[in-house]
C-alpha atoms as a PDB file:
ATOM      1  CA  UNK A   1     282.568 198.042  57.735  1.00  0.00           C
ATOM      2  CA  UNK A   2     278.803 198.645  58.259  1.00  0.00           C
ATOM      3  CA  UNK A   3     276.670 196.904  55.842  1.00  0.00           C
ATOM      4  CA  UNK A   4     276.664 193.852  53.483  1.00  0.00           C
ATOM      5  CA  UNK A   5     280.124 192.648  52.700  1.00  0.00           C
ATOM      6  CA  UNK A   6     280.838 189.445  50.300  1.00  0.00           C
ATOM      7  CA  UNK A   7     284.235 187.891  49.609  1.00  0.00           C
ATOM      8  CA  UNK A   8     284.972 185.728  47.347  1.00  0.00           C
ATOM      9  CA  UNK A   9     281.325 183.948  47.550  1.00  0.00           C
ATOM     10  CA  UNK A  10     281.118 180.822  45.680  1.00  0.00           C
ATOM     11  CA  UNK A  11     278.243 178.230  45.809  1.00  0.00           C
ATOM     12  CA  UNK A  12     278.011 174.709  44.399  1.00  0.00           C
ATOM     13  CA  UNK A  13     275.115 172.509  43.900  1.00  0.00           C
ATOM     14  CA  UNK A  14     275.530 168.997  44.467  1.00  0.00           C
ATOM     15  CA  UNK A  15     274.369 166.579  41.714  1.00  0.00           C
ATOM     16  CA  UNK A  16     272.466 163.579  42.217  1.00  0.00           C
ATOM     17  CA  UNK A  17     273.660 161.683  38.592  1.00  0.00           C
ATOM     18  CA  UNK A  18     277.061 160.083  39.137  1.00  0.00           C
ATOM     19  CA  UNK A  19     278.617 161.036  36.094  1.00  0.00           C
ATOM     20  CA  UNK A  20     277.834 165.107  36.102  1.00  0.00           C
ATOM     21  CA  UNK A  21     279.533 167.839  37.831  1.00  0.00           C
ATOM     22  CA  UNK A  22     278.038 169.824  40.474  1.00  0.00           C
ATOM     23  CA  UNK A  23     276.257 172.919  39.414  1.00  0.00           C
ATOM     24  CA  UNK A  24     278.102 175.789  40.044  1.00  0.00           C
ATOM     25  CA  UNK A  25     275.442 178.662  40.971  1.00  0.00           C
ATOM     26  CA  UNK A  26     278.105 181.726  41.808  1.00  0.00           C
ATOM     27  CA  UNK A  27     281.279 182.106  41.150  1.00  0.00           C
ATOM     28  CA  UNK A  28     283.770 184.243  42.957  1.00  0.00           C
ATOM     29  CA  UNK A  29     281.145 186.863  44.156  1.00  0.00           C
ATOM     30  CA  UNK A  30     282.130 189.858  45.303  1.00  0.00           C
ATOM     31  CA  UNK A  31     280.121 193.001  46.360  1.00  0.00           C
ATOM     32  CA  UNK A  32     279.676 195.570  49.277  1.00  0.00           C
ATOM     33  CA  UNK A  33     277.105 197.760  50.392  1.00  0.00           C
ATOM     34  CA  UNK A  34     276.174 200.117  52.294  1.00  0.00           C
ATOM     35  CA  UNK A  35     274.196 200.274  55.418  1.00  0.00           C
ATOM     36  CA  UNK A  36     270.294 201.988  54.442  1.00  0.00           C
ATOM     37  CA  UNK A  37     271.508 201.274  50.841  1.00  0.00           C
ATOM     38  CA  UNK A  38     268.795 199.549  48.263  1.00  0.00           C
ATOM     39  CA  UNK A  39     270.412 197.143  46.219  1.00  0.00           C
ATOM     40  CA  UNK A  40     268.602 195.487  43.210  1.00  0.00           C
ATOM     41  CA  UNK A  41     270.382 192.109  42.257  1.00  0.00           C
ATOM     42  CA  UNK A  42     269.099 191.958  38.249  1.00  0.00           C
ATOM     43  CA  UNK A  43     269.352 189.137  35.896  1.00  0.00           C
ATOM     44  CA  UNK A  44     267.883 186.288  34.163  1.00  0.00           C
ATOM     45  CA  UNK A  45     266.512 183.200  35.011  1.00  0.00           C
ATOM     46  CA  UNK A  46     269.390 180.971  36.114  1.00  0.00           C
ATOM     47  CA  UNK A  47     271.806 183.560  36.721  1.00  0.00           C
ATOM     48  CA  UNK A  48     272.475 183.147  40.853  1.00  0.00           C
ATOM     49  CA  UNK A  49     270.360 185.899  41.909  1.00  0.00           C
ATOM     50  CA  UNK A  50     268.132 183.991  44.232  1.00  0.00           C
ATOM     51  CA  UNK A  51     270.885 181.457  45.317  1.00  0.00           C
ATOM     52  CA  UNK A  52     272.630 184.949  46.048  1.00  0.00           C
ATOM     53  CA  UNK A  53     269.578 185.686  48.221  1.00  0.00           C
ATOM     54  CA  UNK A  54     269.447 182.801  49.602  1.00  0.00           C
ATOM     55  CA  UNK A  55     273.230 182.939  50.896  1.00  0.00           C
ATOM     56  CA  UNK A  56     272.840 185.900  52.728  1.00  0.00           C
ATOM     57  CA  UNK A  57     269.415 184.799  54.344  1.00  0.00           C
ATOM     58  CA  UNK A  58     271.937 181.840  55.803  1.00  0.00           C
ATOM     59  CA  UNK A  59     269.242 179.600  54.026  1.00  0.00           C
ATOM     60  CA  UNK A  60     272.472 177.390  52.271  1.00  0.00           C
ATOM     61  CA  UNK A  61     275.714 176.719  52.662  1.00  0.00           C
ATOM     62  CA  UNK A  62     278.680 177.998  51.008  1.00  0.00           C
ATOM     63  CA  UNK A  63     281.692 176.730  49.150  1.00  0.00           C
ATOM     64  CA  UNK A  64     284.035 179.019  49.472  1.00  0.00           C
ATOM     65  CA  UNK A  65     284.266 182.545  50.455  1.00  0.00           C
ATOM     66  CA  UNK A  66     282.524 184.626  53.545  1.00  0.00           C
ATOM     67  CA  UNK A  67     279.635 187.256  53.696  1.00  0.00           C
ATOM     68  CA  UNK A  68     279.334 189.761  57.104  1.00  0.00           C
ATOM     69  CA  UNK A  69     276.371 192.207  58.166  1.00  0.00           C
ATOM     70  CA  UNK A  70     277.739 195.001  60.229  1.00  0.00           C
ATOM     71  CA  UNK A  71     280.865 193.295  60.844  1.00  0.00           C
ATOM     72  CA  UNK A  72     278.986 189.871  62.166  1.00  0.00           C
ATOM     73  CA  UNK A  73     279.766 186.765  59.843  1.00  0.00           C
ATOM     74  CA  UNK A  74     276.812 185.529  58.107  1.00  0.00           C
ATOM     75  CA  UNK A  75     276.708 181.552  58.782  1.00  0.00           C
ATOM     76  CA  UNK A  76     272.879 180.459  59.452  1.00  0.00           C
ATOM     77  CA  UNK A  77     269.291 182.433  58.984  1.00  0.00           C
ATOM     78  CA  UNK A  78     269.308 185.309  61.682  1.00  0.00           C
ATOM     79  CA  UNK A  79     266.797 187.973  63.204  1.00  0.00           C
ATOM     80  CA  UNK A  80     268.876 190.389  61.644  1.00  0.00           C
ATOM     81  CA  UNK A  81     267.962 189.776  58.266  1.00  0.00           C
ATOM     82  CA  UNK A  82     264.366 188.893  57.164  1.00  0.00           C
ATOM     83  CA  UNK A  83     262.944 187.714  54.036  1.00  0.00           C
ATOM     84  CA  UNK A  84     259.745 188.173  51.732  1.00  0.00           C
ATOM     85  CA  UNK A  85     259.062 186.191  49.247  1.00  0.00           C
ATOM     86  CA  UNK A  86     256.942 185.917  46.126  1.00  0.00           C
ATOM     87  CA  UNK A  87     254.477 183.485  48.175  1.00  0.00           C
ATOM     88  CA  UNK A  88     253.514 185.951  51.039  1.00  0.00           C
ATOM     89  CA  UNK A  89     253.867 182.618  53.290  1.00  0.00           C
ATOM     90  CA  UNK A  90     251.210 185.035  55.682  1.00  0.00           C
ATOM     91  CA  UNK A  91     249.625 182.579  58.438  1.00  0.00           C
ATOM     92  CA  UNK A  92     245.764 182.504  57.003  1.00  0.00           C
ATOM     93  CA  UNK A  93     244.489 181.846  61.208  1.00  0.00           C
ATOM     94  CA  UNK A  94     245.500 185.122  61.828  1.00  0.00           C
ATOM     95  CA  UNK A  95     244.123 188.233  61.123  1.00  0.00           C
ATOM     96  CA  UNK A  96     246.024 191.428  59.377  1.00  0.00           C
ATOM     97  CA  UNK A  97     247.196 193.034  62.907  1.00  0.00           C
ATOM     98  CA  UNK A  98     248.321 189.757  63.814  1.00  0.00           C
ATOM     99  CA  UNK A  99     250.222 188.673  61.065  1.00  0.00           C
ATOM    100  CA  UNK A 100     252.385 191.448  61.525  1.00  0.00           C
ATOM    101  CA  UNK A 101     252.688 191.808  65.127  1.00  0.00           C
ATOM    102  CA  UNK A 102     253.427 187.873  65.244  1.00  0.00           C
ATOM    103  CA  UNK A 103     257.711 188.956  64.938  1.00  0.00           C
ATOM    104  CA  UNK A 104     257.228 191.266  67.984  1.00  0.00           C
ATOM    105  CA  UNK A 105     255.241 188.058  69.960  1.00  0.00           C
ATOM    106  CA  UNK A 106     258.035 185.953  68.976  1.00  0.00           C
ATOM    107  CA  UNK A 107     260.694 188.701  70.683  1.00  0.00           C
ATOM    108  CA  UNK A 108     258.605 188.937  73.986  1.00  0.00           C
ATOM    109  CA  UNK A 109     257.488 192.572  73.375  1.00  0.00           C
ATOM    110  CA  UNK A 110     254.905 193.351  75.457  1.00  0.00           C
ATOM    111  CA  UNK A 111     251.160 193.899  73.904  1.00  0.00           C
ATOM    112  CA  UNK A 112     251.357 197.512  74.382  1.00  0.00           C
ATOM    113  CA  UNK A 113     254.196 198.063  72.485  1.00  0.00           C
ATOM    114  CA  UNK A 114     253.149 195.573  70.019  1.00  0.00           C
ATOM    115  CA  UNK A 115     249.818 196.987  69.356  1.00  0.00           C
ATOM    116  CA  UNK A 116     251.555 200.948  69.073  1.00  0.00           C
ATOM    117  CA  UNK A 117     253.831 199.257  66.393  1.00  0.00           C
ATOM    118  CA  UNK A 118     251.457 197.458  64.576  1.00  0.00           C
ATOM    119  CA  UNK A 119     249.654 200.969  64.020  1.00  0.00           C
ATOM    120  CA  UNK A 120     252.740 203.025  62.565  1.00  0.00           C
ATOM    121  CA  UNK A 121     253.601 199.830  60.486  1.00  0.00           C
ATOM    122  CA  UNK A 122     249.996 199.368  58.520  1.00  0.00           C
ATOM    123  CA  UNK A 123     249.978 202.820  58.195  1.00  0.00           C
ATOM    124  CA  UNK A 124     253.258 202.936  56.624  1.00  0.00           C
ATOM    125  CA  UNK A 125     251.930 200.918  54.192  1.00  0.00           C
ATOM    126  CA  UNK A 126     248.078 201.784  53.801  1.00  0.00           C
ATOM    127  CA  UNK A 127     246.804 198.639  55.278  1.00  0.00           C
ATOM    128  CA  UNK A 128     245.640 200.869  59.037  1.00  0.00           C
ATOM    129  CA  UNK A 129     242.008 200.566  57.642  1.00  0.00           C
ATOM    130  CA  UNK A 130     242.196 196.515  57.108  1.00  0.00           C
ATOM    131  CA  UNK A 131     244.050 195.190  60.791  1.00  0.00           C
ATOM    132  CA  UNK A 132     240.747 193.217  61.382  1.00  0.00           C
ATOM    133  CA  UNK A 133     240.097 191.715  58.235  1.00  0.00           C
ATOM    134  CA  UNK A 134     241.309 187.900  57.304  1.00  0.00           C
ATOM    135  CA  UNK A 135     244.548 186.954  54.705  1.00  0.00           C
ATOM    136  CA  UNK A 136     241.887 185.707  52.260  1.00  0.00           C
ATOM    137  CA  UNK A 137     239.704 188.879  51.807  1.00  0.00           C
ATOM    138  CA  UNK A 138     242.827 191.091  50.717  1.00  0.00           C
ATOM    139  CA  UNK A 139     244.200 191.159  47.304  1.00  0.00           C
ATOM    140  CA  UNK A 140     247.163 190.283  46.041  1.00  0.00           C
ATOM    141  CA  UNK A 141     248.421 193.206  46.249  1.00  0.00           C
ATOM    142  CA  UNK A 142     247.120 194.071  49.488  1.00  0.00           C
ATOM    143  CA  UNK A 143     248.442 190.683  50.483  1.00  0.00           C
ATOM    144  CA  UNK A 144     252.420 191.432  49.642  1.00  0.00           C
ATOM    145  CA  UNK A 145     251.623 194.668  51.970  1.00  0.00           C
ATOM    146  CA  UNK A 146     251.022 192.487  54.958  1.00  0.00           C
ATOM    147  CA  UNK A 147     254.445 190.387  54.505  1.00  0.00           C
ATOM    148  CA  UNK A 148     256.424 193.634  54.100  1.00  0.00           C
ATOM    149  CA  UNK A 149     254.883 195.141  56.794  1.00  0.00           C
ATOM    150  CA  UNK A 150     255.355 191.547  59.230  1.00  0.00           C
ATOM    151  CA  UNK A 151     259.458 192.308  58.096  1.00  0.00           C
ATOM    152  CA  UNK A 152     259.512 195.683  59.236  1.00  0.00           C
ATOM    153  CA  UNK A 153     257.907 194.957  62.504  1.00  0.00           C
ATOM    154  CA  UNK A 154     260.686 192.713  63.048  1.00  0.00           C
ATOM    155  CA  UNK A 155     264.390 193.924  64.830  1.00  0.00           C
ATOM    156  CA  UNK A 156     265.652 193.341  61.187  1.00  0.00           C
ATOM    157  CA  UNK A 157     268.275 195.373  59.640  1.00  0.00           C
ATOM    158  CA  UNK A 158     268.151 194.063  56.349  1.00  0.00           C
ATOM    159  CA  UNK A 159     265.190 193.061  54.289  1.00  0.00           C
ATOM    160  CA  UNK A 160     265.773 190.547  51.873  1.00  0.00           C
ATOM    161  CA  UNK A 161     263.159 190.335  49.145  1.00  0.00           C
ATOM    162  CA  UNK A 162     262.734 187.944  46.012  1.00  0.00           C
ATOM    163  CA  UNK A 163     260.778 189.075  43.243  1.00  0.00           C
ATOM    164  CA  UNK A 164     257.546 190.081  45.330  1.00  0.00           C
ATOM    165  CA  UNK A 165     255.476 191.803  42.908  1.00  0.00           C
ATOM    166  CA  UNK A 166     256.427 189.285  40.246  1.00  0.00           C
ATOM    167  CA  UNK A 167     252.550 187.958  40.270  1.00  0.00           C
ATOM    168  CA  UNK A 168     250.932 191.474  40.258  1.00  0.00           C
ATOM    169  CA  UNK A 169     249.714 193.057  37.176  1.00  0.00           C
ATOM    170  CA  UNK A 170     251.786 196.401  36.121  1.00  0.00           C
ATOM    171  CA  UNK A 171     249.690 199.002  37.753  1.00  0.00           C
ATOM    172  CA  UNK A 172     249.852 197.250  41.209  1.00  0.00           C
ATOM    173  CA  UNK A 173     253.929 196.511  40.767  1.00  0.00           C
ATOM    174  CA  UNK A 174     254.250 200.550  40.177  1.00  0.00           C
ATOM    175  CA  UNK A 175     252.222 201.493  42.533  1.00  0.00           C
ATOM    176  CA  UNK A 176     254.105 198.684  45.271  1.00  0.00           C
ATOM    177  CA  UNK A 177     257.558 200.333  44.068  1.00  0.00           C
ATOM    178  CA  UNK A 178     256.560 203.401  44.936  1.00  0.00           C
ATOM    179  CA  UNK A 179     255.379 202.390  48.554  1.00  0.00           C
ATOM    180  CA  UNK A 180     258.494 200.167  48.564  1.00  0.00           C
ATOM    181  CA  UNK A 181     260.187 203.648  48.041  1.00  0.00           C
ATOM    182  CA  UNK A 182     258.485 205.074  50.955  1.00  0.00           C
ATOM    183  CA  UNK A 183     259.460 202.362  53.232  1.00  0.00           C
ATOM    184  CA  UNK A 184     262.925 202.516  52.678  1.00  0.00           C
ATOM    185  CA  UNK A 185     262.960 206.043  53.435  1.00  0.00           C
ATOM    186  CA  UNK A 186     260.563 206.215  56.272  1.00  0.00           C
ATOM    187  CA  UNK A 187     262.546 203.051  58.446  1.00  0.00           C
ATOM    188  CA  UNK A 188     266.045 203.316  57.357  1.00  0.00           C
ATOM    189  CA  UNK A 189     266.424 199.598  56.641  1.00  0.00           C
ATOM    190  CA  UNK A 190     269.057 198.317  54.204  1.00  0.00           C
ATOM    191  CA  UNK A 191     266.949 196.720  51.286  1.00  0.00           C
ATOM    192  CA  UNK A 192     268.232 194.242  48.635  1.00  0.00           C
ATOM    193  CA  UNK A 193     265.693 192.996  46.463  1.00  0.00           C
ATOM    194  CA  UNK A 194     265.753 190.459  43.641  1.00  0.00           C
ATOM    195  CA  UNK A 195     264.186 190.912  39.801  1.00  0.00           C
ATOM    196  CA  UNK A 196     263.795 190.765  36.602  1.00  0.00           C
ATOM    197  CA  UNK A 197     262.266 193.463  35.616  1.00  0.00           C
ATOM    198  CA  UNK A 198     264.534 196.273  33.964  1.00  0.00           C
ATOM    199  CA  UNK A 199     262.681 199.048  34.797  1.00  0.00           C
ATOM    200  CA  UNK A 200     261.726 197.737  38.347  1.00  0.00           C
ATOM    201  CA  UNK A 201     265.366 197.593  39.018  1.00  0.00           C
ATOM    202  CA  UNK A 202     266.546 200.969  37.628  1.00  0.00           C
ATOM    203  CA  UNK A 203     263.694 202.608  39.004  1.00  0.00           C
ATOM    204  CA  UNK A 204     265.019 201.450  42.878  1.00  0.00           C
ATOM    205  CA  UNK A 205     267.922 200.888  43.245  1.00  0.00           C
ATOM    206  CA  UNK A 206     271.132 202.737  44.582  1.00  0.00           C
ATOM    207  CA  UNK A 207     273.047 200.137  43.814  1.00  0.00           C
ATOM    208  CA  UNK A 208     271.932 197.924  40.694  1.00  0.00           C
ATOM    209  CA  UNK A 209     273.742 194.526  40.423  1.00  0.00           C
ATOM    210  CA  UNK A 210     273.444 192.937  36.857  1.00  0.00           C
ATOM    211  CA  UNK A 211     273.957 189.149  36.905  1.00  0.00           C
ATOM    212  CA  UNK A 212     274.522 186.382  34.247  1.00  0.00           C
ATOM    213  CA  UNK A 213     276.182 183.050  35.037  1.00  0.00           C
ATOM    214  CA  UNK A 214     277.101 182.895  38.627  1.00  0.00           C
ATOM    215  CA  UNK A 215     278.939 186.222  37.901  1.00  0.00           C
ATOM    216  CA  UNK A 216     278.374 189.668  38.919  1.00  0.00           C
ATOM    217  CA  UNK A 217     279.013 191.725  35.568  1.00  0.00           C
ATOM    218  CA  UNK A 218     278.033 195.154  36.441  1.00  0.00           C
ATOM    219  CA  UNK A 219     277.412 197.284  39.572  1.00  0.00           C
ATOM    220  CA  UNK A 220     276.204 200.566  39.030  1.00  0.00           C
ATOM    221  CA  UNK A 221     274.484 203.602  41.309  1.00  0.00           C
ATOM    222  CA  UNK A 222     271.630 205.346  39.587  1.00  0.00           C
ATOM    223  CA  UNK A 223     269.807 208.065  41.074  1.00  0.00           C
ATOM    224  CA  UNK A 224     266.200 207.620  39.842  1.00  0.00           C
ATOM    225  CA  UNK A 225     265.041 206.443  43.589  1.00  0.00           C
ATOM    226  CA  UNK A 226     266.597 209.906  44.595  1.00  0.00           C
ATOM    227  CA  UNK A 227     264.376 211.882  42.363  1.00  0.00           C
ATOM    228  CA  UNK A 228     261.417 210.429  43.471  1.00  0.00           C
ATOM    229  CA  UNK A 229     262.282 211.517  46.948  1.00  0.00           C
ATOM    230  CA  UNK A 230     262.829 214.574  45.864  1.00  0.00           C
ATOM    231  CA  UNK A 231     259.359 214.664  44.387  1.00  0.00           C
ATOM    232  CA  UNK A 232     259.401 213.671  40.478  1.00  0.00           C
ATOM    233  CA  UNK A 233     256.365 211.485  39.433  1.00  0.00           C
ATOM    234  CA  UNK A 234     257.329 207.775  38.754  1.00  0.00           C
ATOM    235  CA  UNK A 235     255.673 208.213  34.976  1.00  0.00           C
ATOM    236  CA  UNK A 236     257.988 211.183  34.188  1.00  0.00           C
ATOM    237  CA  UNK A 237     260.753 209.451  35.692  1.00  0.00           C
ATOM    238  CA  UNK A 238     259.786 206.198  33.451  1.00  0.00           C
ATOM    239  CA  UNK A 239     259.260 207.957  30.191  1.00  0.00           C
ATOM    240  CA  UNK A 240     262.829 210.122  31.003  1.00  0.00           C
ATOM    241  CA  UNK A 241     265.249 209.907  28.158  1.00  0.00           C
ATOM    242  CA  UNK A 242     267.698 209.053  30.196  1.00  0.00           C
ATOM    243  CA  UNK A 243     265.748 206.009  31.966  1.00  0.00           C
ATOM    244  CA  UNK A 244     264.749 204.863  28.358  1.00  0.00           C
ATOM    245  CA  UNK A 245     268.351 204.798  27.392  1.00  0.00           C
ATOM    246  CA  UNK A 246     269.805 203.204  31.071  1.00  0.00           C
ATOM    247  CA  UNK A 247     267.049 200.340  30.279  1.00  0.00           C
ATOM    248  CA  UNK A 248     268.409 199.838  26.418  1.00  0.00           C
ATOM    249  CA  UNK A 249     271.785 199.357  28.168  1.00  0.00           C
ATOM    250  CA  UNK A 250     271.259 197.062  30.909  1.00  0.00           C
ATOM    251  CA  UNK A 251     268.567 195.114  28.263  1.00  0.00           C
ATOM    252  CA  UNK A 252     271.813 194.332  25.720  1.00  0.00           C
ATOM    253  CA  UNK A 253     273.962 193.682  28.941  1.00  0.00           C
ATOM    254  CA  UNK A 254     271.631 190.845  30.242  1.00  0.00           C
ATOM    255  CA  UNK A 255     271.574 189.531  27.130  1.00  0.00           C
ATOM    256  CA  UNK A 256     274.733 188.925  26.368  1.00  0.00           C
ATOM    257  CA  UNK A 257     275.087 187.890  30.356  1.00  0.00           C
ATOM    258  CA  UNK A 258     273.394 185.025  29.068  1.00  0.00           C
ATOM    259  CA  UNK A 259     275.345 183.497  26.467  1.00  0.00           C
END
């Protein structure tokens, strides 16, 4: 099957007091998805959504179970799948352009290429006006831009992303979904992204994972992301009846995920 396929995932911490059990982070995941699907993994603190992230990165081990990209087994970190994370991690020596042509360096593309890429990439995400400036005279915003364009301009097919806009302030999140949106649609990447944020999730996703203890509870497939591809402004999507009411829902679900 093409896509993200997880059997049977389960992942233990180890503890470091003799007399406690090891932490059990998931239990008996299971999930598939689609190739060019957008998954949002929500839940609360604590619930195994980043050590879910983190499994299909390759970044730890398993206990038990198997997870496969397009068939391949997922066993260690791969060019296939790339990560942003909440820290940017952007190298600060480099300028924009080079931040995100540094993936394409790293594959031996040639400079020509390279440079062509670079272009549609900042572009893609409004940064074509900023490739000579330095990491520290962006924004925050502007910085999260530059990590999810340095992703895209690698031979990824899946971008893995935990809670990026997390630090931004609410106009700057909405207007990121919405280029996060854009993305997905102009490159044709599968996307799963982790959050917290109710109306973040609902307003992306194809496939919205709710999590509470190590568990997946809920999977569901709304079709808000669809209507803004089809042109409906994000605030009239947001203030829908129907959005207010899938929010109330998945609110009282993630609650009682929690006790």
């Amino acid at each position: 099957m093409s896509g993200l396929v997880i059997e049977n995932l389960s992942v233990q911490y180890p503890t470091t007091q003799s007399n406690s059990h090891p932490t059990l982070a998931l239990d008996k995941v299971n999930l598939s998805l689609a190739a060019q699907s957008f998954c949002v993994v929500l839940g609360a603190s604590g619930c195994g959504k980043s050590t879910l992230l983190n499994s299909i990165a390759g970044f730890i081990p398993v206990t038990q179970g198997a997870l496969s990209l397009d068939g391949q087994a997922i066993t260690k970190p791969s060019v296939d799948r790339a990560v942003v994370f909440q820290n940017h991690a952007l190298f600060p020596w480099l300028n924009v352009a080079d931040n995100v042509s540094f993936a394409g360096k790293l594959a031996g593309v040639d400079a020509k290429t390279q440079a062509k890429q670079t272009e549609q990439i900042l572009q893609w995400v409004g940064l074509e006006h900023a490739a000579d400036k330095s990491i520290w005279e962006l924004s925050g915003g502007m910085q999260q831009r530059v990590g999810i364009a340095r992703v895209l301009a690698s031979k990824a097919k899946m971008l893995l992303l935990d809670e990026p806009f997390a630090a931004l302030d609410a106009f700057m999140r909405e207007s990121m979904q919405e280029l996060l949106l854009n993305i997905w649609q102009q490159s044709k990447r599968q996307i799963l992204l982790i959050s917290h944020d109710i109306e973040e999730a609902l307003f992306l996703a194809t496939d919205l994972v709710v999590m509470g203890q190590g568990k997946i509870l809920h999977h569901y497939q709304p079709t808000f992301s669809q209507r803004f591809a089809q042109g409906q402004s994000t605030r009239s999507i947001k203030s829908d009846r129907e959005f207010i009411e899938w929010r109330e829902q998945l609110f009282q679900q993630i609650v009682a995920g929690r006790i």
